[in-house]
C-alpha atoms as a PDB file:
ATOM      1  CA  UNK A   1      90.512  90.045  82.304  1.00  0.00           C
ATOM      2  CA  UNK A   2      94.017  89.135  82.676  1.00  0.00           C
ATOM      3  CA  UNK A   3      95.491  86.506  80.026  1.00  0.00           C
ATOM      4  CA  UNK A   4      98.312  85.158  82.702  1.00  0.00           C
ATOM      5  CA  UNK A   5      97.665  81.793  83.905  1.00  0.00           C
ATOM      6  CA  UNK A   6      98.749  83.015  87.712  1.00  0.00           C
ATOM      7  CA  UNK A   7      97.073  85.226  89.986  1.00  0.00           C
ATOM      8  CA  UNK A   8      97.931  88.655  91.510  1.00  0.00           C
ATOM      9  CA  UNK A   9      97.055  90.707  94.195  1.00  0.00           C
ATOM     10  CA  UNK A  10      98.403  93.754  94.561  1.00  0.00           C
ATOM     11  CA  UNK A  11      98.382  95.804  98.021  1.00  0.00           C
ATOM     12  CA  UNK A  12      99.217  99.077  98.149  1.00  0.00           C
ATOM     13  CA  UNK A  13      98.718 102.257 100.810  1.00  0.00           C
ATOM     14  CA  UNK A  14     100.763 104.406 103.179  1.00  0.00           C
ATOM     15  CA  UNK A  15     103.302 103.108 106.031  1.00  0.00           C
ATOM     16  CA  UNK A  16     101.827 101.154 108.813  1.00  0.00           C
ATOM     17  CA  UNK A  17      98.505 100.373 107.673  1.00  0.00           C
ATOM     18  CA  UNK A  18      99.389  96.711 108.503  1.00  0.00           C
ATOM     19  CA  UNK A  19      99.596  96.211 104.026  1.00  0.00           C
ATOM     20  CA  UNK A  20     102.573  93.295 105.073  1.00  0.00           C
ATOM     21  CA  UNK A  21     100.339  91.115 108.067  1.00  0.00           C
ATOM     22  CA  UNK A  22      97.593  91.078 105.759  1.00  0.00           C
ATOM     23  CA  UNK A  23      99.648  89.907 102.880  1.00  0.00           C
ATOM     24  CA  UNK A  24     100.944  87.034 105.058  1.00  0.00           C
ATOM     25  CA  UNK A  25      97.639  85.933 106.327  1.00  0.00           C
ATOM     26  CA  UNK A  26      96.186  86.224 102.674  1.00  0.00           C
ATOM     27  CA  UNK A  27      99.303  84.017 101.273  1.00  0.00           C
ATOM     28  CA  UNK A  28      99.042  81.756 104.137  1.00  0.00           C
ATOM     29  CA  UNK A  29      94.998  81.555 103.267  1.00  0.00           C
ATOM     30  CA  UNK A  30      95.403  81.110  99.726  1.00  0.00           C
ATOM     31  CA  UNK A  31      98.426  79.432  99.517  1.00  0.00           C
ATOM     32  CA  UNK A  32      99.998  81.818  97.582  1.00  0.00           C
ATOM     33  CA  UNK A  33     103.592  83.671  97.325  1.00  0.00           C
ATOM     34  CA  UNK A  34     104.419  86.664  99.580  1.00  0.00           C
ATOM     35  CA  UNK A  35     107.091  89.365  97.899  1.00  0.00           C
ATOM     36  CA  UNK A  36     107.516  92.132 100.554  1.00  0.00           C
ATOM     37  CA  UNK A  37     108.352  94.662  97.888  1.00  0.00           C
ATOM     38  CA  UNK A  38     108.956  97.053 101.077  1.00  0.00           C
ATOM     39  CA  UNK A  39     111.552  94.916 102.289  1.00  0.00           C
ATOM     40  CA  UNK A  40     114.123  95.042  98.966  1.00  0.00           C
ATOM     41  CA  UNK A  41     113.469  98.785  98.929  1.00  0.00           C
ATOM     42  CA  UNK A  42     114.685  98.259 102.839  1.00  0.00           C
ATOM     43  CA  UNK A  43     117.407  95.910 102.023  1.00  0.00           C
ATOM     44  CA  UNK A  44     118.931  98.772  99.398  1.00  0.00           C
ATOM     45  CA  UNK A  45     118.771 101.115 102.121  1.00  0.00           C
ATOM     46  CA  UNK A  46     120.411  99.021 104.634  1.00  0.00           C
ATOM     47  CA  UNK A  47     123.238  98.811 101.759  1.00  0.00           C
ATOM     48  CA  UNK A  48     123.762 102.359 100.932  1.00  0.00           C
ATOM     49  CA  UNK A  49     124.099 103.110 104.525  1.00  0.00           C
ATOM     50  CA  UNK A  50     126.571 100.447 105.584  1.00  0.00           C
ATOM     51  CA  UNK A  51     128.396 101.631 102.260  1.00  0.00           C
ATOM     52  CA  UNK A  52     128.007 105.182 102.606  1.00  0.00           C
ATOM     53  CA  UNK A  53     126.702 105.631  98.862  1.00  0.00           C
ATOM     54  CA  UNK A  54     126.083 109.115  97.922  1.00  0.00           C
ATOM     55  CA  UNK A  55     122.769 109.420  96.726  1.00  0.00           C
ATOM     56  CA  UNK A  56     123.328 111.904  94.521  1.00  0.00           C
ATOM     57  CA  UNK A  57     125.937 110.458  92.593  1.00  0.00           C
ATOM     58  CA  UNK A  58     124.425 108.273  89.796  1.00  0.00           C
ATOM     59  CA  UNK A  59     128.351 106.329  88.918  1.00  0.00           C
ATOM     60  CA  UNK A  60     128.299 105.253  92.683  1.00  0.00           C
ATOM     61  CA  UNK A  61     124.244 103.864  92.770  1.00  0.00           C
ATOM     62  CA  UNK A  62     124.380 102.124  89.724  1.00  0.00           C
ATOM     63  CA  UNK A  63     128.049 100.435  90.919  1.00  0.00           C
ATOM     64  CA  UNK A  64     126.173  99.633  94.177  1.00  0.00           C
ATOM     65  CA  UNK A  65     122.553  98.286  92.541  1.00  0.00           C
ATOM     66  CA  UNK A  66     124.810  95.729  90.583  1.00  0.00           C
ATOM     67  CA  UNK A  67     126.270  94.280  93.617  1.00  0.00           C
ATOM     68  CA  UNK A  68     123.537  93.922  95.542  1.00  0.00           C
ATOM     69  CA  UNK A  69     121.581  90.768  95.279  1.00  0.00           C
ATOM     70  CA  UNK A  70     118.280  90.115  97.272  1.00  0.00           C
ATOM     71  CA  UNK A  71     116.607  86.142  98.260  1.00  0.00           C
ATOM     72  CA  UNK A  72     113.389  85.716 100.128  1.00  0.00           C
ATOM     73  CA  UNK A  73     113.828  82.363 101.631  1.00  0.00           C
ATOM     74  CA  UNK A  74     111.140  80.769 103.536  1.00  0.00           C
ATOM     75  CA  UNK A  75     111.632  78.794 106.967  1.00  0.00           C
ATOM     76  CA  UNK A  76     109.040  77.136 109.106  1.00  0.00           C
ATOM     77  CA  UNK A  77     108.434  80.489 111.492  1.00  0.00           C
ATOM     78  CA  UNK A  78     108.786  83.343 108.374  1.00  0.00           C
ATOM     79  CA  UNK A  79     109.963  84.161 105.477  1.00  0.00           C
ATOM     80  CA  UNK A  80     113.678  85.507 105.568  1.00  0.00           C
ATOM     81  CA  UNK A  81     114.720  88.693 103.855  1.00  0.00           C
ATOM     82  CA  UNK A  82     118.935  88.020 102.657  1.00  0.00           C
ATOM     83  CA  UNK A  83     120.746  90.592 101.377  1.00  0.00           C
ATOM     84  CA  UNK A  84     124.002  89.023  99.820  1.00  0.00           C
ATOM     85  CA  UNK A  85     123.468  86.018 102.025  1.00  0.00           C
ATOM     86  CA  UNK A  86     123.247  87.742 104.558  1.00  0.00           C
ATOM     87  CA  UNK A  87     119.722  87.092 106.816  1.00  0.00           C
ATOM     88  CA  UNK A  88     118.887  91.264 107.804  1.00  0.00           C
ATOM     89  CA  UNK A  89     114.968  90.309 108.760  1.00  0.00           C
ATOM     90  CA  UNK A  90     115.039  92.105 111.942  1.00  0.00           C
ATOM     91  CA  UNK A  91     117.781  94.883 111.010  1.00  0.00           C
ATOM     92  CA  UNK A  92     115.812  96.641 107.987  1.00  0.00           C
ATOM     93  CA  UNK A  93     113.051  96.989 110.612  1.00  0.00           C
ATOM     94  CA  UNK A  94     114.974  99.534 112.765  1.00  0.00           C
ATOM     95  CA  UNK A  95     114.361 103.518 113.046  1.00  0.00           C
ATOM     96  CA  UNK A  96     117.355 104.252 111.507  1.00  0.00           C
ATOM     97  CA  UNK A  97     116.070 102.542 107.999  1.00  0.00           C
ATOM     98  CA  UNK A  98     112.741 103.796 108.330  1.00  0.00           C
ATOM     99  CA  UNK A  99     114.002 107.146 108.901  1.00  0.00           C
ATOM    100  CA  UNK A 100     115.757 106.910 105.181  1.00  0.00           C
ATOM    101  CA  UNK A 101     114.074 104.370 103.132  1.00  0.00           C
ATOM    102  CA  UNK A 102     111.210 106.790 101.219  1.00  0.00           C
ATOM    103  CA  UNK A 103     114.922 108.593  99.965  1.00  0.00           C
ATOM    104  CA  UNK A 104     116.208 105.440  98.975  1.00  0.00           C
ATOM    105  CA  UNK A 105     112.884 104.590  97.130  1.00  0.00           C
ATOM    106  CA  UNK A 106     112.504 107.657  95.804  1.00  0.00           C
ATOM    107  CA  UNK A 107     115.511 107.078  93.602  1.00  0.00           C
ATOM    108  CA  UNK A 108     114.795 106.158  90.031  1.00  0.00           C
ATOM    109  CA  UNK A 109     117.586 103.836  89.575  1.00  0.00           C
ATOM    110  CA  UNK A 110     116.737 101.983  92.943  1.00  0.00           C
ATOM    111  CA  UNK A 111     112.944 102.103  91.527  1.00  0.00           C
ATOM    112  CA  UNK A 112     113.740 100.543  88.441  1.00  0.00           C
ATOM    113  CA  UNK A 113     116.182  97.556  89.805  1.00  0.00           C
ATOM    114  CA  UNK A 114     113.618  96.725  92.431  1.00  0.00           C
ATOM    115  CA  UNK A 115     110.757  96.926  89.795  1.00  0.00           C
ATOM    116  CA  UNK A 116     112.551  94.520  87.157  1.00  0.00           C
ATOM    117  CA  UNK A 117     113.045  91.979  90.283  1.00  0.00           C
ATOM    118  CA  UNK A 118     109.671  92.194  91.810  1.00  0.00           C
ATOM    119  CA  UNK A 119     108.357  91.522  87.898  1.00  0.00           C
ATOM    120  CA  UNK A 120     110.553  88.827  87.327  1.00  0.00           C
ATOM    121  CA  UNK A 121     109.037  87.219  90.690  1.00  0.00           C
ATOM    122  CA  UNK A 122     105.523  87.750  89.210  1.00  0.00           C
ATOM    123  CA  UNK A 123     105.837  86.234  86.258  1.00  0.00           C
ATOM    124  CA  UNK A 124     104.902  82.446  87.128  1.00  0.00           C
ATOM    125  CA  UNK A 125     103.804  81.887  90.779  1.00  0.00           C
ATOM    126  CA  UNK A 126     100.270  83.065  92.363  1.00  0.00           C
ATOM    127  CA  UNK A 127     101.668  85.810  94.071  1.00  0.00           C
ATOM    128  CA  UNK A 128     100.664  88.481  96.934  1.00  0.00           C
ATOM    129  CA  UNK A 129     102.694  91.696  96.528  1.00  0.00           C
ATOM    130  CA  UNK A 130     102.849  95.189  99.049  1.00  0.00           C
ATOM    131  CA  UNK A 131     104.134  97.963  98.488  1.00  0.00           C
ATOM    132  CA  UNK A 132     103.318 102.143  97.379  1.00  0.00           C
ATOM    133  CA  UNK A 133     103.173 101.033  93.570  1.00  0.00           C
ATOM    134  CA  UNK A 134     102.334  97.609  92.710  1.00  0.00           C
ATOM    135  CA  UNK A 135      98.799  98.343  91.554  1.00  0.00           C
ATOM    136  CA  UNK A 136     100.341 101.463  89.371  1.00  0.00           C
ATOM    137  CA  UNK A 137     103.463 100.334  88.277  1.00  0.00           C
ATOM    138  CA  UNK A 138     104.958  97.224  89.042  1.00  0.00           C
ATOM    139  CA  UNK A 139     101.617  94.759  88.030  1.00  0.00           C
ATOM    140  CA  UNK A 140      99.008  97.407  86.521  1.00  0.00           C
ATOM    141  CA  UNK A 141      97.033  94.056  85.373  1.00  0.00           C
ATOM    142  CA  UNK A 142      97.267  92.633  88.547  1.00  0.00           C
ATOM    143  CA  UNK A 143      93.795  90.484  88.759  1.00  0.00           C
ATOM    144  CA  UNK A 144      93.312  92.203  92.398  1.00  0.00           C
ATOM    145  CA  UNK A 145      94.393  95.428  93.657  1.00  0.00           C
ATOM    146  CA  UNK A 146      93.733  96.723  97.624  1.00  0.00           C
ATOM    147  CA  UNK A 147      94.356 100.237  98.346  1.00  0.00           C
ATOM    148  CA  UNK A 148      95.200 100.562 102.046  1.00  0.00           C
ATOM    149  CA  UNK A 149      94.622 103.448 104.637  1.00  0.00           C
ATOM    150  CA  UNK A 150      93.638 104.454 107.986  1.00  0.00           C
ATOM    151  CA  UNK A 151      93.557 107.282 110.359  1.00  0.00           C
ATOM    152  CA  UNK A 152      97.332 108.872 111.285  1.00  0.00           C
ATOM    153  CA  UNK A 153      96.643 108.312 114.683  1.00  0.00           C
ATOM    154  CA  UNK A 154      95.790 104.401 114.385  1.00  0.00           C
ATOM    155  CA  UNK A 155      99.012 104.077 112.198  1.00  0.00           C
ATOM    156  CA  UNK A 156     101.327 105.905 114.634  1.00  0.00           C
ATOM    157  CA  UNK A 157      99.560 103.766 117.196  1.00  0.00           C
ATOM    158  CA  UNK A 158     100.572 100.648 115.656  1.00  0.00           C
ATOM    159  CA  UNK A 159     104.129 101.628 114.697  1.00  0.00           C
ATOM    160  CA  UNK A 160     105.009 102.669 118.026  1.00  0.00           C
ATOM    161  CA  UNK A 161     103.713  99.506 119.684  1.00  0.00           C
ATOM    162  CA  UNK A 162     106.023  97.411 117.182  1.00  0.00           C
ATOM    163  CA  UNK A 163     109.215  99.306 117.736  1.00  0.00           C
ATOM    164  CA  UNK A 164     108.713  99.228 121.283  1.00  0.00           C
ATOM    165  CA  UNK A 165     107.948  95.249 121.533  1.00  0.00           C
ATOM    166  CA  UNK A 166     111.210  95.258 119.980  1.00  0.00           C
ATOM    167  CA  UNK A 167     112.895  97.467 122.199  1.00  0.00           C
ATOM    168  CA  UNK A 168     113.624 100.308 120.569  1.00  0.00           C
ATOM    169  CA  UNK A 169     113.962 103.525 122.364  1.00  0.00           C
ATOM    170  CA  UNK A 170     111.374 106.025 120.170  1.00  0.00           C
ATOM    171  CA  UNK A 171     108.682 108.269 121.118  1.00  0.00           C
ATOM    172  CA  UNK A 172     105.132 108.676 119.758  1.00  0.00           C
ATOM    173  CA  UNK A 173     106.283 112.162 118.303  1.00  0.00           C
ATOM    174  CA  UNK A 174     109.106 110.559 116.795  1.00  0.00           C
ATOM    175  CA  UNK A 175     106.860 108.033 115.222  1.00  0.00           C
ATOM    176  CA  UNK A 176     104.256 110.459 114.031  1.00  0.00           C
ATOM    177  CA  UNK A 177     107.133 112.351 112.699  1.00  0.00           C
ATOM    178  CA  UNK A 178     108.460 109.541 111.198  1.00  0.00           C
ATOM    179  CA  UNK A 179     104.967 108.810 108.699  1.00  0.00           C
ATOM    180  CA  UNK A 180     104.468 112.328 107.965  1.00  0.00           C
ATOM    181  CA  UNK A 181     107.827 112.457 106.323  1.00  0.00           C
ATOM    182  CA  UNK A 182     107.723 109.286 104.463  1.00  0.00           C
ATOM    183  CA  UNK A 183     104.102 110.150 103.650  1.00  0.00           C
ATOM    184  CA  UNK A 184     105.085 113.157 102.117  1.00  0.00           C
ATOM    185  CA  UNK A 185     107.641 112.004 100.283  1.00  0.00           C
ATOM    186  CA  UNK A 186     106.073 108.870  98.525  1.00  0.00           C
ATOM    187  CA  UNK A 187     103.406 110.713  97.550  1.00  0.00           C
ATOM    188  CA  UNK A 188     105.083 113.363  96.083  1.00  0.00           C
ATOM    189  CA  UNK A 189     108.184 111.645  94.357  1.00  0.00           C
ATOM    190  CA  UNK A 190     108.864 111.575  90.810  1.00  0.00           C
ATOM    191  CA  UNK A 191     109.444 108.428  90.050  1.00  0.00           C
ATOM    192  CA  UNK A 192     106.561 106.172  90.823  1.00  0.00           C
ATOM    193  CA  UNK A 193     104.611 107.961  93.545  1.00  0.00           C
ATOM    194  CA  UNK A 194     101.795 106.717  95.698  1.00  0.00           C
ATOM    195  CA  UNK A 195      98.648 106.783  94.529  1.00  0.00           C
ATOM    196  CA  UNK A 196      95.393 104.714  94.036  1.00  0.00           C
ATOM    197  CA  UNK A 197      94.627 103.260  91.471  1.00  0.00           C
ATOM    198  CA  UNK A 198      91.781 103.458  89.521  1.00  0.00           C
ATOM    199  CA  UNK A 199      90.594 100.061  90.021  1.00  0.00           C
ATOM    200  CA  UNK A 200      92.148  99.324  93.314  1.00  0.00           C
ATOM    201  CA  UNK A 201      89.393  98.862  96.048  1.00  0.00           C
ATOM    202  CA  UNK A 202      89.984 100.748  99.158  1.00  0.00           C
ATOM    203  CA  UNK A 203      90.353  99.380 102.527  1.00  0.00           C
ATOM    204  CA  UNK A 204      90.001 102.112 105.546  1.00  0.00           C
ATOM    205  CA  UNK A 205      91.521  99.849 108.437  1.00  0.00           C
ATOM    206  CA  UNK A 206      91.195 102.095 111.340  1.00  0.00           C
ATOM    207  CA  UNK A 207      88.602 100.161 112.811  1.00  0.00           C
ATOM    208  CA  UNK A 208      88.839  96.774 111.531  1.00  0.00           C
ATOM    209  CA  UNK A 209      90.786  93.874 112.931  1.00  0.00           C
ATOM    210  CA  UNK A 210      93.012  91.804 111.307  1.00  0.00           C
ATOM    211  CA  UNK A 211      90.869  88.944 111.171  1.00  0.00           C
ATOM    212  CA  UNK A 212      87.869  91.534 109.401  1.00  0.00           C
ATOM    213  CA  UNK A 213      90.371  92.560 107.035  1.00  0.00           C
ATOM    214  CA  UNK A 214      91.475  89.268 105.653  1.00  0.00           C
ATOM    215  CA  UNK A 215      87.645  88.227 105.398  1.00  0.00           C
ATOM    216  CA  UNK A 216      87.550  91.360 103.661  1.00  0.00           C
ATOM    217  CA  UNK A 217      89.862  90.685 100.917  1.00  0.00           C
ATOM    218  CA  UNK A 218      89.061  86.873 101.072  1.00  0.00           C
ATOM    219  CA  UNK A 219      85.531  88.130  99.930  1.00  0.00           C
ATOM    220  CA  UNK A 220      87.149  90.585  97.033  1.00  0.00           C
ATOM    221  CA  UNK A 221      89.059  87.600  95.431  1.00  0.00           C
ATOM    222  CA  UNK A 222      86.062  84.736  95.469  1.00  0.00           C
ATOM    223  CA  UNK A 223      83.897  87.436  93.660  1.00  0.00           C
ATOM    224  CA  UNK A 224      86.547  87.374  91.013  1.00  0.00           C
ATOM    225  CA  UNK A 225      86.973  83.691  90.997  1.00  0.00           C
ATOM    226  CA  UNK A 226      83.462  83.431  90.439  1.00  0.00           C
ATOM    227  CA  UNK A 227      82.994  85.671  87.611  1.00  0.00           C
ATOM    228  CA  UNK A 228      85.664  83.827  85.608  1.00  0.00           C
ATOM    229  CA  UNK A 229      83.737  80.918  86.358  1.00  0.00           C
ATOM    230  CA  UNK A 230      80.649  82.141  84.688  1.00  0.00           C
ATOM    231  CA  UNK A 231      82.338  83.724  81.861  1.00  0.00           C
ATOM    232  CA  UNK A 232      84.240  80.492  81.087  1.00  0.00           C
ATOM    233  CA  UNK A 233      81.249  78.602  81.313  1.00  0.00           C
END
């Protein structure tokens, strides 16, 4: 049992299983703090591109990590992402980030800046945290941890649909294209890779909607809120 006086749940699994709308329904629910880990990793990459940071120079990363400063900063509709003051909500959601963001995370420098700020978040607040390594890395004694998947179908589905509400010119190849690669590499990535852990609990949302899901978890984090009860009693 965790000794921290907060609470943490941790939600990992591969792109597009819908790990950030269940986040905000379960911080919205519980009243707790949403940190779209996903997002700073997006952020970074939205940097390095507009910079044109080699990636394989380690000088020019580390120069570029130090001057990049990231807010969440909520409003009545959402919470904004800012990168250097700058609100780039909608932008980091564009193709062209997706298409280079598992590179950009892949990086151990970028891994370890964004890790040491998504910590620092954790440290005080009840907070709800997604991402391919929360449960592993970034809170290991996080008092809840959700593995997400679903079929590759279902998530290439869904990830076309939002691009396209958006109006964004892609194809369902492109798409499907799209998740294998990023699958492939944040599995197989050195530094921090995706993975289970080995006492997430596993939520297959192929076939659920969002509503089942967040009764779902709901369910997961009273059974641990009553347990405490009984042992403190």
């Amino acid at each position: 049992m965790s000794t921290r006086h907060n609470f943490i749940i941790a939600i990992d699994g591969f792109s597009s299983c819908g790990k950030s709308t269940l986040a905000k329904a379960l911080a919205k629910k519980l009243n707790f703090v949403f940190i779209d880990s996903g997002a700073m990793y997006r952020a970074v990459t939205l940097y390095f591109i507009r910079e044109q940071i080699d990636m394989n120079s380690e000088e020019a990363i580390s120069k570029a990590l130090d001057l990049i400063h990231i807010d969440f900063i909520p409003n009545i509709e959402k919470t904004e992402i800012h990168l250097n003051d700058e609100d780039i909500s909608d932008e980091i959601r564009q193709m062209y980030i997706s298409d280079k963001v598992s590179e950009v995370s892949a990086l151990k420098a970028v891994r370890k800046a964004m890790v040491a700020q998504q910590q620092k978040l954790g440290k005080r607040r009840n907070i709800i945290m997604d991402g391919r390594d929360i449960g592993t890395t970034v809170f290991p004694d996080a008092d809840l941890k959700i593995f997400m998947t679903a079929d590759p179908m279902v998530r290439a589905e869904r990830r076309y649909l939002e691009l396209t509400a958006k109006g964004e010119h892609v194809t369902m190849k492109d798409v499907m294209e799209n998740l294998a690669h990023r699958d492939h590499i944040d599995s197989t990535r050195e530094e921090s890779p995706l993975r289970q852990a080995e006492d997430a609990i596993v939520l297959d949302n192929s076939d659920l909607n969002q509503d089942e899901q967040l009764e779902f978890v709901i369910g997961e984090y009273m059974k641990i809120k009553e347990s405490r009860k009984v042992v403190k009693s």
